[in-house]
Every structure is written in structure tokens, then in C-alpha cells.
Protein backbone atom coordinates (compact mmCIF):
# COMPACT_ATOMS: atom_id res chain seq x y z
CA UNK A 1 112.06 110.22 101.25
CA UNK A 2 114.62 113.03 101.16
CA UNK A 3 116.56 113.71 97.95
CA UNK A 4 120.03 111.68 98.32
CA UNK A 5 123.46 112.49 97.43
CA UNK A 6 124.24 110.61 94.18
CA UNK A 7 127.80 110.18 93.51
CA UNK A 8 129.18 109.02 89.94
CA UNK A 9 132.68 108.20 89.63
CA UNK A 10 134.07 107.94 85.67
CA UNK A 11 137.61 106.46 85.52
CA UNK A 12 138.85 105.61 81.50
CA UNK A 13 142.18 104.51 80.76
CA UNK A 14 143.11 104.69 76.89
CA UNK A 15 144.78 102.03 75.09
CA UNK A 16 145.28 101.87 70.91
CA UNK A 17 147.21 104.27 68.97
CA UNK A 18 144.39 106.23 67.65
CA UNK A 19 143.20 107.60 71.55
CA UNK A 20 147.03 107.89 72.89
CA UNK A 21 147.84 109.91 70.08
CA UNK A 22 145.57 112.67 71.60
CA UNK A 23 147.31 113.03 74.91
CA UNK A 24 151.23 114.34 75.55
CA UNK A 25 153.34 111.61 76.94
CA UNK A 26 153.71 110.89 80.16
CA UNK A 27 151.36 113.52 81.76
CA UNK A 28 150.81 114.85 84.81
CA UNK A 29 147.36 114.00 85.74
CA UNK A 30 146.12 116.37 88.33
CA UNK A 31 142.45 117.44 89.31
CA UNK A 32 139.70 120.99 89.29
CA UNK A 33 136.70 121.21 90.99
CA UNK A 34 133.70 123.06 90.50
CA UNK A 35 130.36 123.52 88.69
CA UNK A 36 130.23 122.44 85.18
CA UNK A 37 128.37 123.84 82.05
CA UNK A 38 127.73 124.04 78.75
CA UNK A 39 129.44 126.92 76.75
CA UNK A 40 126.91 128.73 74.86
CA UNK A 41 127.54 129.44 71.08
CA UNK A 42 130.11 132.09 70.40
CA UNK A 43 131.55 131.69 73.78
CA UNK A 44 135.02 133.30 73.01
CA UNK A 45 136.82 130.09 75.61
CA UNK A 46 138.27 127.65 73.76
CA UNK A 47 137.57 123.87 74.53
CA UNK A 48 133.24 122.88 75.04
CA UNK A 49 132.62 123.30 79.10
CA UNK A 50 133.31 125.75 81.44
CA UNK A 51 134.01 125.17 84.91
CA UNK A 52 133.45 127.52 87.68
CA UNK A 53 135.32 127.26 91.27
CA UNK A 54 134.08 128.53 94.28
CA UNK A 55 136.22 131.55 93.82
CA UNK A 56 134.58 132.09 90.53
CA UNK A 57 137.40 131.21 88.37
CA UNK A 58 136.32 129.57 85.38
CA UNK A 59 138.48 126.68 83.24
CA UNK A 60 137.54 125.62 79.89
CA UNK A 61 137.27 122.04 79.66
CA UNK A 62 136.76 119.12 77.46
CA UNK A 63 136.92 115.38 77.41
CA UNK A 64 137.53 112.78 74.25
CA UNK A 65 135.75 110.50 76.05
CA UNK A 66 133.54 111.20 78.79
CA UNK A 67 129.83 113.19 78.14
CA UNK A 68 130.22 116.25 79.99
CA UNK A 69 126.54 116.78 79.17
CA UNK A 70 125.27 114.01 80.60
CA UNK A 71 122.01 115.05 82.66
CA UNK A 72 123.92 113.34 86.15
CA UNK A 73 127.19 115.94 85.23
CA UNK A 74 125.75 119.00 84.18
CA UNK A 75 125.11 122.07 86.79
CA UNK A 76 126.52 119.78 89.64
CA UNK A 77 129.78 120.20 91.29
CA UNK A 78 132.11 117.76 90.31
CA UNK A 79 135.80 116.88 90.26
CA UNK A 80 137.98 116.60 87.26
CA UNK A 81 140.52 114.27 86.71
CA UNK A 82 142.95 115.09 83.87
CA UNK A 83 145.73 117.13 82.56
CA UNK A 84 146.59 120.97 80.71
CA UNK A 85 146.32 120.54 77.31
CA UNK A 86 149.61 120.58 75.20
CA UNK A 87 148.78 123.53 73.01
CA UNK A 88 146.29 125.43 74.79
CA UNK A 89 144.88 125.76 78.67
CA UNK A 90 141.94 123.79 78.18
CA UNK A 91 141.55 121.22 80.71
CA UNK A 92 141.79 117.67 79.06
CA UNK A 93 139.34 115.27 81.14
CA UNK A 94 139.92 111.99 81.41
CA UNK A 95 137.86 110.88 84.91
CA UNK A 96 134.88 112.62 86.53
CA UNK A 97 133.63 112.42 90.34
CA UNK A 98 130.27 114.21 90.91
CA UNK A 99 130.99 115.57 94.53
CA UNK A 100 127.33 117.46 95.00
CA UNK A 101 123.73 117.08 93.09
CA UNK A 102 122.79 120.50 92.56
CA UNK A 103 120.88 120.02 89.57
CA UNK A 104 116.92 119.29 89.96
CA UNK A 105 117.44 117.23 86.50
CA UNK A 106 118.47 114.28 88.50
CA UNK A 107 115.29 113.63 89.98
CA UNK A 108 114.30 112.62 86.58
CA UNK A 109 117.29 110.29 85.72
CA UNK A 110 117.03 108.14 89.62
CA UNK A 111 113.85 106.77 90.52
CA UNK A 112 112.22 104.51 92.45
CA UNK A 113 111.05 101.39 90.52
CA UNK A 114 109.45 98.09 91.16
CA UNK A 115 110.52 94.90 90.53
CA UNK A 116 108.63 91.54 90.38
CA UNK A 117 109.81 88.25 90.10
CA UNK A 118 106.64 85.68 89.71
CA UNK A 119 108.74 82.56 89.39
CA UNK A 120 109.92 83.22 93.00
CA UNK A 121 106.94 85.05 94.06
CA UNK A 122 108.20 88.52 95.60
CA UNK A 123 108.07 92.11 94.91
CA UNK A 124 110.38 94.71 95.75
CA UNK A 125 110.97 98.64 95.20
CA UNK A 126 114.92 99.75 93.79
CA UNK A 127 116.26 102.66 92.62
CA UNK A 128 116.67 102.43 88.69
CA UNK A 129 120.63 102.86 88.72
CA UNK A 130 121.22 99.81 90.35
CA UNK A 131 122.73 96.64 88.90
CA UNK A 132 120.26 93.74 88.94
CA UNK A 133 121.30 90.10 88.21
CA UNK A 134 118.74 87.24 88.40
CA UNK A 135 119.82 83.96 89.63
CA UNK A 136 117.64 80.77 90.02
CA UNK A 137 117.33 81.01 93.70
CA UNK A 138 117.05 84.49 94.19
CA UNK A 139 117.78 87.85 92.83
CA UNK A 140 121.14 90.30 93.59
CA UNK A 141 120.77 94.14 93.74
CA UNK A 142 124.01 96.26 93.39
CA UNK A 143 124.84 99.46 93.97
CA UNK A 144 127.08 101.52 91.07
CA UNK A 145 128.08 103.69 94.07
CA UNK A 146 129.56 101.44 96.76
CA UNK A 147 129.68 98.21 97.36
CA UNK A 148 125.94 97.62 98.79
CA UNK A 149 124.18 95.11 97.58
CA UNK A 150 121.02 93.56 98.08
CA UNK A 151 120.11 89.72 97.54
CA UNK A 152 116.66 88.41 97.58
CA UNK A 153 116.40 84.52 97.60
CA UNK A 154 114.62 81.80 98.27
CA UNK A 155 114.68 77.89 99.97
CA UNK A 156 112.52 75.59 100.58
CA UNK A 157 111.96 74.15 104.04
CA UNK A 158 109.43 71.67 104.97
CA UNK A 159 107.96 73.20 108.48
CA UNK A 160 106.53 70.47 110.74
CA UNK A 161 105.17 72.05 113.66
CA UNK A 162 106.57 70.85 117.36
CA UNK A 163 104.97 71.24 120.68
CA UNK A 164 106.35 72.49 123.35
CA UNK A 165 106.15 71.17 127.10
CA UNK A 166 103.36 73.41 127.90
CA UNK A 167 101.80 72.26 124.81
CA UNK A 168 102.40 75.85 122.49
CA UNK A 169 103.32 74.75 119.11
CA UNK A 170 106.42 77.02 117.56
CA UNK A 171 106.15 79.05 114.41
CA UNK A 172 107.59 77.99 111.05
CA UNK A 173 110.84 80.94 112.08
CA UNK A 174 111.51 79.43 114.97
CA UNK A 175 111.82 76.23 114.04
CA UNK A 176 114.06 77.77 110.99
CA UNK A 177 115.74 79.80 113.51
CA UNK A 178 116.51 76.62 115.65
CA UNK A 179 118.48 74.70 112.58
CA UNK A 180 121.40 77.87 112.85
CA UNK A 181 124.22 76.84 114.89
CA UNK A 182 124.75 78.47 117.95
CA UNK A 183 121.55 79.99 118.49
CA UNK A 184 122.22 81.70 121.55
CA UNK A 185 118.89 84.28 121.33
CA UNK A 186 115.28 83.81 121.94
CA UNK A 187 113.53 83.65 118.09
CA UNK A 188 110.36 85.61 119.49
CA UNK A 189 113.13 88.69 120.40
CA UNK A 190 114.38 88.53 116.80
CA UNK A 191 111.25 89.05 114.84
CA UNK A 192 110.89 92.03 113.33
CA UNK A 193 107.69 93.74 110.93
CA UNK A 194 108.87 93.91 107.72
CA UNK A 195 107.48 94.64 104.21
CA UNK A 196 104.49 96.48 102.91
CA UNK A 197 102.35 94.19 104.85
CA UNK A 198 104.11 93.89 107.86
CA UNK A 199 105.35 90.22 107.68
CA UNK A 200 106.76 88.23 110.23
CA UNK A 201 110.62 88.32 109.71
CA UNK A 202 113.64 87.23 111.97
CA UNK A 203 116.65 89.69 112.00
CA UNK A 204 119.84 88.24 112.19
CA UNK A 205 122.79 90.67 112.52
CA UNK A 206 126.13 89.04 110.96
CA UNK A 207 129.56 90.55 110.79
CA UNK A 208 131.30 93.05 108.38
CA UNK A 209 127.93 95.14 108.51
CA UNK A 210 125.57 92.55 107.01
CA UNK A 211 121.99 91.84 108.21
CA UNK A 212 119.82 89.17 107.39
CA UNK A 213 116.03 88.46 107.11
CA UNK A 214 114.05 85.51 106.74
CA UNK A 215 110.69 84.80 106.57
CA UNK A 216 108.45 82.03 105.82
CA UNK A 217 105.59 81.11 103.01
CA UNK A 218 104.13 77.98 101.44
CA UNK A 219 107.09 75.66 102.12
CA UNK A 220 109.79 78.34 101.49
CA UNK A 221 111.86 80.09 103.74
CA UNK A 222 113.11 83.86 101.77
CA UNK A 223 115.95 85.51 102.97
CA UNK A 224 116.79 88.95 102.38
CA UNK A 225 120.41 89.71 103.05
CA UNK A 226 121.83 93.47 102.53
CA UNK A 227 125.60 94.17 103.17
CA UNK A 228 127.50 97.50 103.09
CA UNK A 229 129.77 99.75 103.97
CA UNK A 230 130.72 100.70 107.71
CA UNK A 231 128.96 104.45 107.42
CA UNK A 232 127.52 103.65 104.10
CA UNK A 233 124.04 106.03 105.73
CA UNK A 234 122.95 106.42 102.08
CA UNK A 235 122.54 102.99 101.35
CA UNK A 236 121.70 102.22 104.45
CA UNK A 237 118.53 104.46 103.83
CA UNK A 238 117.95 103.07 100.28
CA UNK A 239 117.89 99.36 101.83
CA UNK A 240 115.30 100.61 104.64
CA UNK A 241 112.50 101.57 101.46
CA UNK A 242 113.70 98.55 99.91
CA UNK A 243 112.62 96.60 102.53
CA UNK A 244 109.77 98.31 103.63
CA UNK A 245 108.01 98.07 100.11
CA UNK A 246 108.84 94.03 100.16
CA UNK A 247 105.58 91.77 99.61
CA UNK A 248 104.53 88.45 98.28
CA UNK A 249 103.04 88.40 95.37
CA UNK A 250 101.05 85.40 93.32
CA UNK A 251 103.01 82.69 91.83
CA UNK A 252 103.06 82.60 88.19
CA UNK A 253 105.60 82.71 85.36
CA UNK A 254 107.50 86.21 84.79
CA UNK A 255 107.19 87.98 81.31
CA UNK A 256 110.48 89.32 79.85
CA UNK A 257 110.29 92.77 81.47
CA UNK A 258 109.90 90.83 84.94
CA UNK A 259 106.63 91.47 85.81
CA UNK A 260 103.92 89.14 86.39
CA UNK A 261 102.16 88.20 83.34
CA UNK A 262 98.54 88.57 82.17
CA UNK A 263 98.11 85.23 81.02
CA UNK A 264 98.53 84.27 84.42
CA UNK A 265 95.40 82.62 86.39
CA UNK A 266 95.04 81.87 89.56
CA UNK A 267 91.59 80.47 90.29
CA UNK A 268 89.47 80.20 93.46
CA UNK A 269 91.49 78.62 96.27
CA UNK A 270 94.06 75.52 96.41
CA UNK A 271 93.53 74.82 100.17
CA UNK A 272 97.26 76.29 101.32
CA UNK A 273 97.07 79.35 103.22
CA UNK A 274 99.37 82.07 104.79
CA UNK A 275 98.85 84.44 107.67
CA UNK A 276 98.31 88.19 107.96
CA UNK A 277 97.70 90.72 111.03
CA UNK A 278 96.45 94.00 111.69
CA UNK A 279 98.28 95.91 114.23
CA UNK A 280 96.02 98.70 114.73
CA UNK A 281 93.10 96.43 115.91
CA UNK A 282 95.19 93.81 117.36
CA UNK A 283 93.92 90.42 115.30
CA UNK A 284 95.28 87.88 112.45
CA UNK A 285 93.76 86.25 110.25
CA UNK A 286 94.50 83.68 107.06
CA UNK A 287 93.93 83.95 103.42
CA UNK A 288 95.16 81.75 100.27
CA UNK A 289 98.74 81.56 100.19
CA UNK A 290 98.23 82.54 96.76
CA UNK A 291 96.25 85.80 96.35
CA UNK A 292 96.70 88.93 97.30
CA UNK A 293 95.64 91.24 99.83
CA UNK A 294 95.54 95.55 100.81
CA UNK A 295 93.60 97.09 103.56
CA UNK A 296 92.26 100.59 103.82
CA UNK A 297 90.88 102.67 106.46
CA UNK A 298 86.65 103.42 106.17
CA UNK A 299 85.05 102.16 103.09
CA UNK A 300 81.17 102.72 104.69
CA UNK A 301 79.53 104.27 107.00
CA UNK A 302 79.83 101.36 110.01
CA UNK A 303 83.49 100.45 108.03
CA UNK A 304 86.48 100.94 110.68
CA UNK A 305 88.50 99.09 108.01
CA UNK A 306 88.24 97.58 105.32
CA UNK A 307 90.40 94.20 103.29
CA UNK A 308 90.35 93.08 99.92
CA UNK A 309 91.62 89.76 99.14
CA UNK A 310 92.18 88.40 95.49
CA UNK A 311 93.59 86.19 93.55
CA UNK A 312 95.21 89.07 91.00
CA UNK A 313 96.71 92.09 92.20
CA UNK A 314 94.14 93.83 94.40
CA UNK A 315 92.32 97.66 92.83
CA UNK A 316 88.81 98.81 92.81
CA UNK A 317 86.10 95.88 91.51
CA UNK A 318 88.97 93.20 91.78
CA UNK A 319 88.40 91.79 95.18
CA UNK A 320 87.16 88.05 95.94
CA UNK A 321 86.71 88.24 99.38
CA UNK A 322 86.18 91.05 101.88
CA UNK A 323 86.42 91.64 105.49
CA UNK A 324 85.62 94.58 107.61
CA UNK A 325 86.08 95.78 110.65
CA UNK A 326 82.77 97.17 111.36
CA UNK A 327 81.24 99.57 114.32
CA UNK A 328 77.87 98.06 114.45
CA UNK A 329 76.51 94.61 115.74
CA UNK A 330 76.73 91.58 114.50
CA UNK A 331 72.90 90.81 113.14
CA UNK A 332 70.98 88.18 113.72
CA UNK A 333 70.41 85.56 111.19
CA UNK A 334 72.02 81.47 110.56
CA UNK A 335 74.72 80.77 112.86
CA UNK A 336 77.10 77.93 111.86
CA UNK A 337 79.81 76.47 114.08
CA UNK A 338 82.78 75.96 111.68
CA UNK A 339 86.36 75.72 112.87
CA UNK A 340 85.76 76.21 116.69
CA UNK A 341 83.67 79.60 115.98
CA UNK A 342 80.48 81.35 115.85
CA UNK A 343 79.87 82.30 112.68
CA UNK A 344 76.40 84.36 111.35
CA UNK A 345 75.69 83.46 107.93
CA UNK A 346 73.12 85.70 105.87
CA UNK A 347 73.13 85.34 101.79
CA UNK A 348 72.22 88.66 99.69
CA UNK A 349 71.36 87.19 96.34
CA UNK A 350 74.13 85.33 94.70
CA UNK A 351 76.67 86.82 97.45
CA UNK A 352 77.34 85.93 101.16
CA UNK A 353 77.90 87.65 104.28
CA UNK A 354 79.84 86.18 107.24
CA UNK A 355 79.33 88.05 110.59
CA UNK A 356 81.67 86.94 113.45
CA UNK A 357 83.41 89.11 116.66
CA UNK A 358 86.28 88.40 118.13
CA UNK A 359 88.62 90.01 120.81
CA UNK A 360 86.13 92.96 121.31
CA UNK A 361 85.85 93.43 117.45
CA UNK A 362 83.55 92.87 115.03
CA UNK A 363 84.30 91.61 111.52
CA UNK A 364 82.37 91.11 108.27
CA UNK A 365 83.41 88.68 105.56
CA UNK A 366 81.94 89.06 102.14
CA UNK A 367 81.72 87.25 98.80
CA UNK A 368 80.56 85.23 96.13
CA UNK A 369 78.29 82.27 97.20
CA UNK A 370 81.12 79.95 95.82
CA UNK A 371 83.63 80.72 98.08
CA UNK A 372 81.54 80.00 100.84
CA UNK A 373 83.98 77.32 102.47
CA UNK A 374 86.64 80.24 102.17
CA UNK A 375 85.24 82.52 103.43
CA UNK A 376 83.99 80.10 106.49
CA UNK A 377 87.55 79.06 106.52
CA UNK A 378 88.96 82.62 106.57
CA UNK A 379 86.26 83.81 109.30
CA UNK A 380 87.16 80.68 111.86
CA UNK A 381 91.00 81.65 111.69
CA UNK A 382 90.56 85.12 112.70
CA UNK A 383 92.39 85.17 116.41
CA UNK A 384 93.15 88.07 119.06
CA UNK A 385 96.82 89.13 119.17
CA UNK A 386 97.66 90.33 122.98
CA UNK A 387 98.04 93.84 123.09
């Protein structure tokens, strides 16, 4: 992402005798611009900072109450808001607008963090200078800058699937979709691929500049609604990683620094499942609604790609179940109808292997013996998507 154009604004107003008494009455507050920096010792300029224009003049400066040394002030070019001292020329600051990052010290101040919330079961990337404020239904996002914000929440919504005429059942986002009043659009021309893993999301455009989306899991519809300012490109950019770095993650209780805790367990498989799809070989498949799941390209020599599924966040020696996408054939050995499909079954010790091809691909399932109704399960949902 390229570097953005952070903008502080610092506006004090003094009240109590023991400020006021610093400043003449009635002054004239007026404004300098330019790069600010540290006097060095000796420096024969009265005041503590110097500030140079783009002529090269320089002003001595100081502030009673504002930390000209702060890492997001210093070396940038900022704006001054203040008055002439009474007894010397030292510029007496009393606000500060940052009007250009020049410094490379900022990169260490804003960063991109993560934030989890268990109880609601969601993850999302921010950048660390935001405002966050957790709610029981969801979680808002603020920007110090502008007035962006971002609000994650969540509602439940019992989906009971409904046939069509021709017999095509809808999707838990249209028949969310259909409950809005007036809804003039087709749902299939709203959805949208959003979030690390490329969920299923309608996008609903609102007035004033907001935009909504929702999408659906276990019984819960989540909406993620961002609203800004008309030309507000910066934020606009900062809510496109947001939202690209969404995911689900497992339910479980949050620890005080909002992260999922350790003591959480999720074991084996609860029977509720949720839907994922790869775009580059054109299939979806379901897992438990519960786990995770990240895919990779390769992993072996016949491996075109390769999933891990779990029921903790998914790294190296974590995963419960696997599927590839494979080059070679499907081999022989026990085939098992289960769920409408073909399924090759071949166990390897205390682990099993579930061979299956579908829509001119061929996958691989693998795992412990126990999860051999998942994985069957998992295998028999696997479906073409049309190109």
C-alpha cells in the first residue's frame, strides 16, 4: 500500500489563571508554516524549535502546551497556530496542523494492526490511530482525521430457504436482501467478493457517501457499513484494506487485549457448516462453520493447490482436514456413494484419503480416520461454479 498523507490537527484553548497568565490579552492569533525542528544545544535563537519556510526563513518557536517533538510533528511541514510573543519574537504556539509527512519516523508511529473480536466471530485489519469502541452488536472504527468511520456488526436472521418457480432455491443474501424495502435491483447483481477469503457479500450503496455490506454465517447476517467524506480518497483507500483483510474467525470468548483466547477449544465438528470457493479453479465447497481455513498454491509434486482446514487458526502441522487440487488421477481403490457422489476411499494407517473429481478437476481430501464422516461430508459438497 502506498505511504498516506497523515494529517494531525492540535487545537487547545486555555482556561484557569495559571495558563492565561502566560499569554498577552486579547491576542492576535495568526499562523507560520514550514518545517519544524529541534534547536540543538547552544543554538544562539531564543525559544526551543525552529521553523524553516520555503524561503528559508527560520522562526523560533515554542508551545506551553503542545509537544513540538512529538515523532508525528518533527521534520514535517506543518502549520502553526498562535501569536508573537510579548517580550521577544518567538512564536507562541497554541494549535498545530501537520500539512505534509516528510519524516520516515512516521512509518513507525501508524501501522497496520489486527483486530479480533471472538464473541462476534470476525477479524479485521485497522490502522493503529484509529478510535475503536466495542458495542454488543458490533464494533465502531473512527478516524482522528475526518469523520470516517467504520462499523462492524452483527444480527441474527433465521434463513429458511424458498424455491423458486423453476425450482432454484435462493441464497441466505437474497432472501436478506428481499426483507429491504424497495428492492428495486436483482440480489445476484449486488454481490460482491469481499474479505481475505473472498466471501459472498451484497453491496448496498446508501446516501451521503455510505456503503453497506452484508453477508451471511451460522444464523447471522454481519454488516459492514463505512461512511465518509465526499473526496475523503484517503479513507476511502484505508476502508478498501480494511475490507479486504475481513474474515471469520472461530467463535470463542475474547481475552482483554481482544484477541481470541488460548483456552479456547473447539473440537471436531458440530454438524453446522458454511461455504467457501475457489475462483481460480472454478468450484465450492463446505467446511465447519466453525474452523478455519487458508489455501496455498503447490504443496507436492501432483499439488495444483492446496487447503488446510482447522478448528484453530490455520499454520504449518495445525490442519484437520486437507484438500488438494491435484494433477494426477484419481486411484483406484473403495468407492462409496455418499451425498449424491463418487467418492474413492483408501486409509494410510490411522489417516484417510478421499479421492473425488468434479467439473474437470480432481480433488484429494485428507485426515484423521475420525473425521471420516467430515471429510465424506466435505468431499460430497464440492460443486462446479460456471465459468
Amino acid at each position: 500500500m502506498k505511504k498516506l498523507l497523515i494529517i494531525w490537527v492540535v487545537l487547545v484553548v486555555f482556561y484557569g489563571c495559571g495558563v492565561k497568565e502566560n499569554f498577552k490579552d486579547e491576542a492576535d492569533l495568526t499562523s507560520v508554516a514550514g518545517v519544524i525542528t529541534e534547536q540543538v544545544v547552544n543554538d544562539p535563537q531564543p525559544g526551543t524549535h525552529l521553523l524553516t519556510d520555503e524561503d528559508g526563513e527560520i522562526t523560533p518557536v515554542r508551545s506551553l502546551n503542545i509537544n513540538l517533538s512529538d515523532v508525528r510533528y518533527l521534520d514535517n511541514l506543518v502549520e502553526l497556530i498562535g501569536f508573537e510573543g510579548a517580550d521577544d519574537d518567538v512564536f507562541e504556539a497554541t494549535g498545530i496542523l501537520v500539512k505534509e509527512v516528510l519524516s520516515n519516523n512516521m512509518e513507525e508511529l501508524i501501522q497496520l494492526e489486527t483486530f479480533v473480536d471472538a464473541n462476534l466471530g470476525f477479524e479485521i485489519s485497522y490502522y493503529s490511530d484509529w478510535e475503536i469502541e466495542k458495542k454488543s452488536s458490533g464494533v465502531l472504527f473512527s478516524s482522528p482525521l475526518s469523520s470516517a468511520k467504520v462499523t462492524v456488526s452483527r444480527e441474527a436472521f433465521n434463513y429458511n430457504p424458498t424455491a423458486s418457480d423453476s425450482g432454484e432455491l435462493d441464497s441466505p443474501l437474497m432472501a436478506y436482501y428481499s426483507l429491504f424495502p424497495n428492492s428495486g435491483e436483482e440480489a445476484s447483481s449486488l454481490i460482491k467478493r469481499v474479505g481475505f477469503d473472498r466471501l459472498d457479500a451484497l453491496e448496498v450503496l446508501g446516501k451521503d457517501n455510505n456503503s453497506s455490506y452484508y453477508l451471511y454465517r451460522s444464523g447471522f447476517i454481519y454488516i459492514i457499513t463505512y461512511q465518509m467524506d465526499a473526496g475523503d480518497e484517503e479513507s476511502n483507500e484505508i476502508f478498501d484494506q480494511m475490507l479486504s483483510d475481513f474474515r471469520f474467525v472461530v467463535f470463542g470468548e475474547d481475552n482483554e487485549d481482544g484477541v481470541v483466547s488460548d483456552s479456547v477449544n473447539v473440537s471436531g465438528y458440530d454438524g453446522e457448516l458454511t461455504v467457501f470457493e475457489s475462483l481460480p479453479y472454478y468450484f465450492r465447497g463446505s467446511y465447519p462453520a466453525s474452523w478455519y481455513y487458508a489455501g496455498a498454491s503447490g504443496g507436492g509434486l501432483d499439488v495444483l493447490h492446496h487447503y488446510s482446514f482447522s478448528n484453530v487458526a490455520v499454520s504449518e502441522g495445525e490442519e484437520l482436514v486437507s484438500l488438494d487440487i491435484i494433477s494426477s488421477p484419481v486411484p483406484k481403490g473403495k468407492i462409496v456413494e455418499f451425498g449424491g457422489k463418487s467418492i474413492t476411499l483408501i486409509n494410510s494407517g490411522s489417516n484417510l484419503i478421499a479421492y473425488l473429481s468434479v467439473g474437470g478437476n480432481n480433488f484429494r481430501f485428507g485426515g484423521d480416520a475420525k473425521y471420516e464422516d467430515l471429510i465424506l461430508t466435505m468431499a460430497s459438497s464440492i460443486s462446479a461454479v460456471e465459468r
